[in-house]
C-alpha atoms as a PDB file:
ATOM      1  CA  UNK A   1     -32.701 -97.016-106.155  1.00  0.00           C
ATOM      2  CA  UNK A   2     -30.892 -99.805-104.211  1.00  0.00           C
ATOM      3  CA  UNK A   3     -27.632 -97.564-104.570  1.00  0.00           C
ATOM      4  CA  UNK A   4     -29.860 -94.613-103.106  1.00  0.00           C
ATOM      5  CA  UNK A   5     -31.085 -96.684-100.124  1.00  0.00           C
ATOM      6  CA  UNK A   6     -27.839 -98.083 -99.249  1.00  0.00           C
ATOM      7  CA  UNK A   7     -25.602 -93.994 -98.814  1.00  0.00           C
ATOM      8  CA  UNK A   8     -28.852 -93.275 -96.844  1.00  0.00           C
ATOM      9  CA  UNK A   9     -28.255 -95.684 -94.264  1.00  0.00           C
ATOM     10  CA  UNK A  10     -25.666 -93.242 -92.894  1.00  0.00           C
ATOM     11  CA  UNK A  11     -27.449 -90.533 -92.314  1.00  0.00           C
ATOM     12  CA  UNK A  12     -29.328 -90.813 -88.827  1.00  0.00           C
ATOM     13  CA  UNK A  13     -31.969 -88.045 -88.117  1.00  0.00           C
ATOM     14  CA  UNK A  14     -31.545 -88.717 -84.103  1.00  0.00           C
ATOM     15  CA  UNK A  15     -27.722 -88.550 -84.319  1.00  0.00           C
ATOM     16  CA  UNK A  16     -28.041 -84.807 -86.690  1.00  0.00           C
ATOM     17  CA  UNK A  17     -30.778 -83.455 -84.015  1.00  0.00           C
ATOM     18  CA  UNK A  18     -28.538 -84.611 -80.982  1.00  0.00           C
ATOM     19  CA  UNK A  19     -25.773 -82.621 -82.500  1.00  0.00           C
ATOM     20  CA  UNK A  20     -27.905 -79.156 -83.311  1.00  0.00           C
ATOM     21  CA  UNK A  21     -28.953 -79.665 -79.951  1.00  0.00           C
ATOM     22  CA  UNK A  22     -25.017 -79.511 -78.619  1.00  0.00           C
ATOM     23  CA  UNK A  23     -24.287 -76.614 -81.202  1.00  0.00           C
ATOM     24  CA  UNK A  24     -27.171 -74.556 -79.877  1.00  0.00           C
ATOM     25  CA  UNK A  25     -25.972 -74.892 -76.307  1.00  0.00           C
ATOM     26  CA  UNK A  26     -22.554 -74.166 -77.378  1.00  0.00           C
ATOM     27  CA  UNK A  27     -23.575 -70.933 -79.170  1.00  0.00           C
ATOM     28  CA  UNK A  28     -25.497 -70.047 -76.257  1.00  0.00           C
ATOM     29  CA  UNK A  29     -22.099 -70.464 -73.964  1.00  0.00           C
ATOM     30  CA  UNK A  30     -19.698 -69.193 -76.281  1.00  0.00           C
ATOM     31  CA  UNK A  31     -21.463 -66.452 -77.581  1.00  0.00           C
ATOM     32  CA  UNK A  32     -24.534 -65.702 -75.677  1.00  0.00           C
ATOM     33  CA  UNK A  33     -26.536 -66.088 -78.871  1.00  0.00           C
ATOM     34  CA  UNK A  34     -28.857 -68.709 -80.775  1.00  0.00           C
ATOM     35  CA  UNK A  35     -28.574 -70.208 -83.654  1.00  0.00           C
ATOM     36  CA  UNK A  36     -30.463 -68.930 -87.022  1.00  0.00           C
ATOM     37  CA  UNK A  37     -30.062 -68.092 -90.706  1.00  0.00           C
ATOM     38  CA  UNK A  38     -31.076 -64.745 -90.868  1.00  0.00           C
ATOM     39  CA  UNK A  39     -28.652 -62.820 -88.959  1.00  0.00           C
ATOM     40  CA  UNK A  40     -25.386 -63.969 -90.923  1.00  0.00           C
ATOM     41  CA  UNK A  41     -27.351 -62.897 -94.476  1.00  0.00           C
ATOM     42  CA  UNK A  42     -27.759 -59.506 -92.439  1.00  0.00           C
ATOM     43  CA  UNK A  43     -24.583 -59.395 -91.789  1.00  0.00           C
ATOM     44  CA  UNK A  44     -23.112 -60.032 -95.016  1.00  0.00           C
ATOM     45  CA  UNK A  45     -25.619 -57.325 -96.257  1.00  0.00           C
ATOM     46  CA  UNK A  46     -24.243 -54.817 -94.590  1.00  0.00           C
ATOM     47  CA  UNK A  47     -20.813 -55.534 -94.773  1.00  0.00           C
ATOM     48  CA  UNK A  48     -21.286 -55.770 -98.585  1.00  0.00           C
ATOM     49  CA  UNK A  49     -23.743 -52.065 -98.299  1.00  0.00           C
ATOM     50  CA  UNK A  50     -20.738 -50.753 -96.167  1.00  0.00           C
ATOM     51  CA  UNK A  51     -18.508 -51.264 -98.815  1.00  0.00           C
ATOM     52  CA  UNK A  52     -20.534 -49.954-102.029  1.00  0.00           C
ATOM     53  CA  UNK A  53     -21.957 -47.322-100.114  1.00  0.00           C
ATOM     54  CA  UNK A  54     -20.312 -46.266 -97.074  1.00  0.00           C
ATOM     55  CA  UNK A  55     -22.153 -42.596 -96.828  1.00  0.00           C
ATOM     56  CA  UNK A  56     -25.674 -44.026 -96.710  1.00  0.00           C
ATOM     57  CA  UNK A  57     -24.583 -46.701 -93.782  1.00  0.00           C
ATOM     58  CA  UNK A  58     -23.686 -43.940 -92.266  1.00  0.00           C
ATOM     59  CA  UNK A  59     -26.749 -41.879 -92.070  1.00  0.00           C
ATOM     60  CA  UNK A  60     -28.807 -45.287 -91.354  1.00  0.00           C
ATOM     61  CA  UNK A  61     -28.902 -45.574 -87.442  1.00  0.00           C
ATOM     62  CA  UNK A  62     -29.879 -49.021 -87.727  1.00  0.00           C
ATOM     63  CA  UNK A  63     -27.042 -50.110 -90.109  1.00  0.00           C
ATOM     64  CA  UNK A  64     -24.307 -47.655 -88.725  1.00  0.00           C
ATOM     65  CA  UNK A  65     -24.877 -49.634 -85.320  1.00  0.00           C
ATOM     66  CA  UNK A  66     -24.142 -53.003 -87.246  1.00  0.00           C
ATOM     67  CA  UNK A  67     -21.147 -51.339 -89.047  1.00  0.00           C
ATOM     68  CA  UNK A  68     -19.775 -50.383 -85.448  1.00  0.00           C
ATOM     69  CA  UNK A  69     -20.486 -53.388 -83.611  1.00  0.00           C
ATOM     70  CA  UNK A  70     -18.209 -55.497 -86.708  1.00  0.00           C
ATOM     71  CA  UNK A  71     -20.890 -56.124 -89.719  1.00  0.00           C
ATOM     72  CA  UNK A  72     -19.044 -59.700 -89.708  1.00  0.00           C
ATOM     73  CA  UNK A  73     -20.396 -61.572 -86.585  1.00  0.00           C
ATOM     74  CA  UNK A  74     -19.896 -65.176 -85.931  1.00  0.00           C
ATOM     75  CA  UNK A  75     -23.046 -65.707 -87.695  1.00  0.00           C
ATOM     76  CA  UNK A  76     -21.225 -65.014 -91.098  1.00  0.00           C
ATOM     77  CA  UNK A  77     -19.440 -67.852 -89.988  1.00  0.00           C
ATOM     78  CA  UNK A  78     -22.395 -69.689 -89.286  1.00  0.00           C
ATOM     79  CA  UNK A  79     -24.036 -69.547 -92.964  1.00  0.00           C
ATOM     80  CA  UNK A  80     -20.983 -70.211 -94.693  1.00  0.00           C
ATOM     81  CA  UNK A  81     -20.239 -73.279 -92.398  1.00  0.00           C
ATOM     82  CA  UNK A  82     -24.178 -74.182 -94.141  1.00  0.00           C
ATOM     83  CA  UNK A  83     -23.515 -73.774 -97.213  1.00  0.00           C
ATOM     84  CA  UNK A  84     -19.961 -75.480 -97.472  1.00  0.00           C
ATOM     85  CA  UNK A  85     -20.988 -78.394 -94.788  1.00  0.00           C
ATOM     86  CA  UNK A  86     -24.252 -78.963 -97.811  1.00  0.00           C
ATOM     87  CA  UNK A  87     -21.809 -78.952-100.323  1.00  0.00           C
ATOM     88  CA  UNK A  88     -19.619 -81.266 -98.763  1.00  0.00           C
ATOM     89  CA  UNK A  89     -22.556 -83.969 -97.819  1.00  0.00           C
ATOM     90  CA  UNK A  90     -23.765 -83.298-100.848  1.00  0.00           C
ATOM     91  CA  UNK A  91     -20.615 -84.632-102.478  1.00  0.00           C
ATOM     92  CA  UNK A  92     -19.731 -87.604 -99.934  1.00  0.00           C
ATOM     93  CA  UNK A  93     -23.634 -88.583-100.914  1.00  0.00           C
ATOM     94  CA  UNK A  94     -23.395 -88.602-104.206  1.00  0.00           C
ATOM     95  CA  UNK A  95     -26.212 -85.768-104.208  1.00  0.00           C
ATOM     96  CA  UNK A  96     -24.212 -82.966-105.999  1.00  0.00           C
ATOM     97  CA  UNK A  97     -25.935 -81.533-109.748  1.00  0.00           C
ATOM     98  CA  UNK A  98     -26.909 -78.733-110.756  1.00  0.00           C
ATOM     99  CA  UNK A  99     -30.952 -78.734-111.459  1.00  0.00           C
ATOM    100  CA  UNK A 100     -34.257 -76.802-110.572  1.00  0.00           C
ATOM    101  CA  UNK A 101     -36.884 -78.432-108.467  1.00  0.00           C
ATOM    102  CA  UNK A 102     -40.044 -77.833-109.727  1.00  0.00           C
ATOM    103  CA  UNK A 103     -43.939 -78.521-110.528  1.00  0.00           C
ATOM    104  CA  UNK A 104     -44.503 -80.467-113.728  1.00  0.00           C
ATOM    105  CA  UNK A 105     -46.316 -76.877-114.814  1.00  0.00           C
ATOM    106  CA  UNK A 106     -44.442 -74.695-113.863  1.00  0.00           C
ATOM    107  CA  UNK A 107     -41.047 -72.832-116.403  1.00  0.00           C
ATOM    108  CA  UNK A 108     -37.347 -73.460-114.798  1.00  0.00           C
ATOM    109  CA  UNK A 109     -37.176 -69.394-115.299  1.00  0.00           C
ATOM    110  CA  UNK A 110     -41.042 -69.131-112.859  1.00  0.00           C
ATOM    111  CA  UNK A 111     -39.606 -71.225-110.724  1.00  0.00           C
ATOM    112  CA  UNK A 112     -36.507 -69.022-110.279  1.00  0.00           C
ATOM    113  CA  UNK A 113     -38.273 -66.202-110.274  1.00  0.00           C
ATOM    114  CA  UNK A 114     -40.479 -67.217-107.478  1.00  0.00           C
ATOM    115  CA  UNK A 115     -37.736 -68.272-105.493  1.00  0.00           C
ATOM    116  CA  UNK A 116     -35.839 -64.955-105.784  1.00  0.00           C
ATOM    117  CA  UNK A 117     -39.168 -63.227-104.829  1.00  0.00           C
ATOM    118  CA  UNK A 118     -40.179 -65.918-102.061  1.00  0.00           C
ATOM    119  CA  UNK A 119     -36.211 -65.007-100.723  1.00  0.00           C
ATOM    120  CA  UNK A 120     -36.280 -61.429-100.779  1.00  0.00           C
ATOM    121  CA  UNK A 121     -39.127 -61.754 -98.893  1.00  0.00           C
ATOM    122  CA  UNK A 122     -38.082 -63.667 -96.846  1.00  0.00           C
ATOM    123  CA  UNK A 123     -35.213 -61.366 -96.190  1.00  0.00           C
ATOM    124  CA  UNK A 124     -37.603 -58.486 -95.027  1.00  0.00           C
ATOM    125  CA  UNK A 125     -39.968 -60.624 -92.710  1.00  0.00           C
ATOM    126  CA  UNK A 126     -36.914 -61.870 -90.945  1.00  0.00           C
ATOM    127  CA  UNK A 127     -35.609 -58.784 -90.387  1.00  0.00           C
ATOM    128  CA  UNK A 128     -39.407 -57.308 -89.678  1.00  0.00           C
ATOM    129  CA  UNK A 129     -39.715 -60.102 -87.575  1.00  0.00           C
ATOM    130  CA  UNK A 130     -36.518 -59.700 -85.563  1.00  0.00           C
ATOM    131  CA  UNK A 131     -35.334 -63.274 -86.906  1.00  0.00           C
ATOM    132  CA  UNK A 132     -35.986 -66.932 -88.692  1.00  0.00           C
ATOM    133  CA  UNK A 133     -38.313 -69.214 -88.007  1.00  0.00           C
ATOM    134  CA  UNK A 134     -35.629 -71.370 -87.577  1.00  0.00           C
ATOM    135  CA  UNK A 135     -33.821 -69.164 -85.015  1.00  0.00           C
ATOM    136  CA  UNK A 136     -37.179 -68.799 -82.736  1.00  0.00           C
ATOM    137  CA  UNK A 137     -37.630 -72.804 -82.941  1.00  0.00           C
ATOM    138  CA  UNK A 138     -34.673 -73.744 -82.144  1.00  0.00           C
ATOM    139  CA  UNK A 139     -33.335 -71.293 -80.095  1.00  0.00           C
ATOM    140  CA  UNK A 140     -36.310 -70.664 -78.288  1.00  0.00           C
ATOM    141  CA  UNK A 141     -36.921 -73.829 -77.430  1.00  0.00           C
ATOM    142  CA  UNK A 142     -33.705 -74.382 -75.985  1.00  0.00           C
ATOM    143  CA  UNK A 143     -34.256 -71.793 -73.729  1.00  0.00           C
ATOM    144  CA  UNK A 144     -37.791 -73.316 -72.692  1.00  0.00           C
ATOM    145  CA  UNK A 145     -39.292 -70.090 -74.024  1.00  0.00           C
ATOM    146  CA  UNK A 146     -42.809 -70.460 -74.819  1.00  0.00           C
ATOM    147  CA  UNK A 147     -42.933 -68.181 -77.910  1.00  0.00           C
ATOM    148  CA  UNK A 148     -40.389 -71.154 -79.276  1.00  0.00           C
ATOM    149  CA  UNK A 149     -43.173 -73.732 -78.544  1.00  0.00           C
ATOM    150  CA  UNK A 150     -45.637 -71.899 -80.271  1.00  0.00           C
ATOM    151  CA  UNK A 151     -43.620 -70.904 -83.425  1.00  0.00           C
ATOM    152  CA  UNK A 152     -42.956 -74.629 -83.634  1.00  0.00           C
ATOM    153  CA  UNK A 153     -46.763 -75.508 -83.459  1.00  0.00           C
ATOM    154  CA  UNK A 154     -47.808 -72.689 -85.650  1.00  0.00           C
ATOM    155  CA  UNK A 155     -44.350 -73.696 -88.130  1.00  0.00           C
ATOM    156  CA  UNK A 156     -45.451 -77.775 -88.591  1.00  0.00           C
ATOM    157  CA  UNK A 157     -49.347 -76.719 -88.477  1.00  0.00           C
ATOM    158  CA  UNK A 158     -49.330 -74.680 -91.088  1.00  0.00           C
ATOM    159  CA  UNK A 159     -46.494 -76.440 -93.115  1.00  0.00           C
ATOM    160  CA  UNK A 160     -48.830 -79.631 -92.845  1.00  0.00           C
ATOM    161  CA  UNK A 161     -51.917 -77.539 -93.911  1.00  0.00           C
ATOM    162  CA  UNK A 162     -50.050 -75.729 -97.098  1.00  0.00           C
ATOM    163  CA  UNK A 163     -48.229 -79.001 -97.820  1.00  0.00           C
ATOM    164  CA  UNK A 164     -51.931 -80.458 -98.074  1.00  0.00           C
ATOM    165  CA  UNK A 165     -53.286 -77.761-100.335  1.00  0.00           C
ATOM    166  CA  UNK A 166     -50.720 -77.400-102.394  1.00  0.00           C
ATOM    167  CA  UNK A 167     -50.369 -81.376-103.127  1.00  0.00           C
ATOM    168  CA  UNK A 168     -53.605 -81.483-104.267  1.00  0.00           C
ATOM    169  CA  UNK A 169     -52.931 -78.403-106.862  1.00  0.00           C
ATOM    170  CA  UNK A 170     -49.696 -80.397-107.827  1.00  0.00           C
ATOM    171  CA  UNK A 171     -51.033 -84.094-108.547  1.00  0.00           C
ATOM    172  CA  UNK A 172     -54.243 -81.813-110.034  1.00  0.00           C
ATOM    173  CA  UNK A 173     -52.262 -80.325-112.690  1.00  0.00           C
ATOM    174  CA  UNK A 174     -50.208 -83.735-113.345  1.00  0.00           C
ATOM    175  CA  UNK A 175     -53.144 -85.071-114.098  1.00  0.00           C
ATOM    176  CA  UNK A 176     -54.623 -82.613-116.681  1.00  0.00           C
ATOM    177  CA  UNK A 177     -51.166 -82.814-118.732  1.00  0.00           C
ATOM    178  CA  UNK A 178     -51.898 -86.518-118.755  1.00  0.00           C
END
């Protein structure tokens, strides 16, 4: 525990959000874009459809556009900058295994199964929704939009509401196995 304590005195919340906040102004400058999870997964979809089956991007108007424009935007970039810079802190914290997070009642192969489904849809609301929740926080709010300010109210509210239900159901069924 001590050992835990200790590699998290490095990591300063105020120092990583002063940071985003120069990345998402650089984005905006550099690319005229925000910043957000959801494009560079599109991206890679299509680039990865284009390849498998080139005829049917084609005759998609949506996807052909993509194809056109370059499927490989600097939001590819983006997630794979995520996912290495994880692995990486993940490493020079002492953080990196391999295991499932899960409720005591719940199977390892549920809990991957609900996480594929929970990320596939995902996938479609983001692209129903014309981007992340992450993307219309952050980026919204750095351009003082006021859809950003609500996503963020309506994001923590009903995180804090759902975090409150579910904890109940989880120290609930704890108990029962006791």
């Amino acid at each position: 525990m001590k050992e835990q304590a200790k590699r998290n005195r490095y990591i300063n919340p105020y120092l990583g959000g002063f940071i985003l906040g120069i990345l998402i102004i650089a984005a905006y400058y550099f690319s005229s874009e925000g910043l957000g999870s959801s494009g560079g997964f599109r991206d890679v979809s299509i680039a990865i459809l284009d390849k498998v089956a080139p005829h049917y991007t084609e005759s998609n108007t949506y996807i052909s556009a993509r194809v056109e424009e370059g499927a490989h935007t600097w939001l590819t970039f983006e997630l794979l900058g995520v996912i290495f810079g994880a692995i990486i802190s993940a490493v020079l914290f002492g953080r990196l295994k391999w295991s499932v997070g899960k409720a005591p009642h719940i199977t390892k192969k549920k809990r991957l199964y609900l996480a594929l489904t929970g990320g596939i849809l995902w996938g479609i609301g983001t692209q129903l929704g014309r981007g992340c929740t992450s993307g219309l926080v952050l980026s919204g709010m750095a351009l003082n939009s006021l859809s950003g300010y609500f996503g963020l109210i309506s994001i923590f509210g009903f995180g804090f509401l759902f975090a409150f239900l579910f904890k109940k159901l989880w120290i609930q069924s704890k108990n029962k196995k006791a």
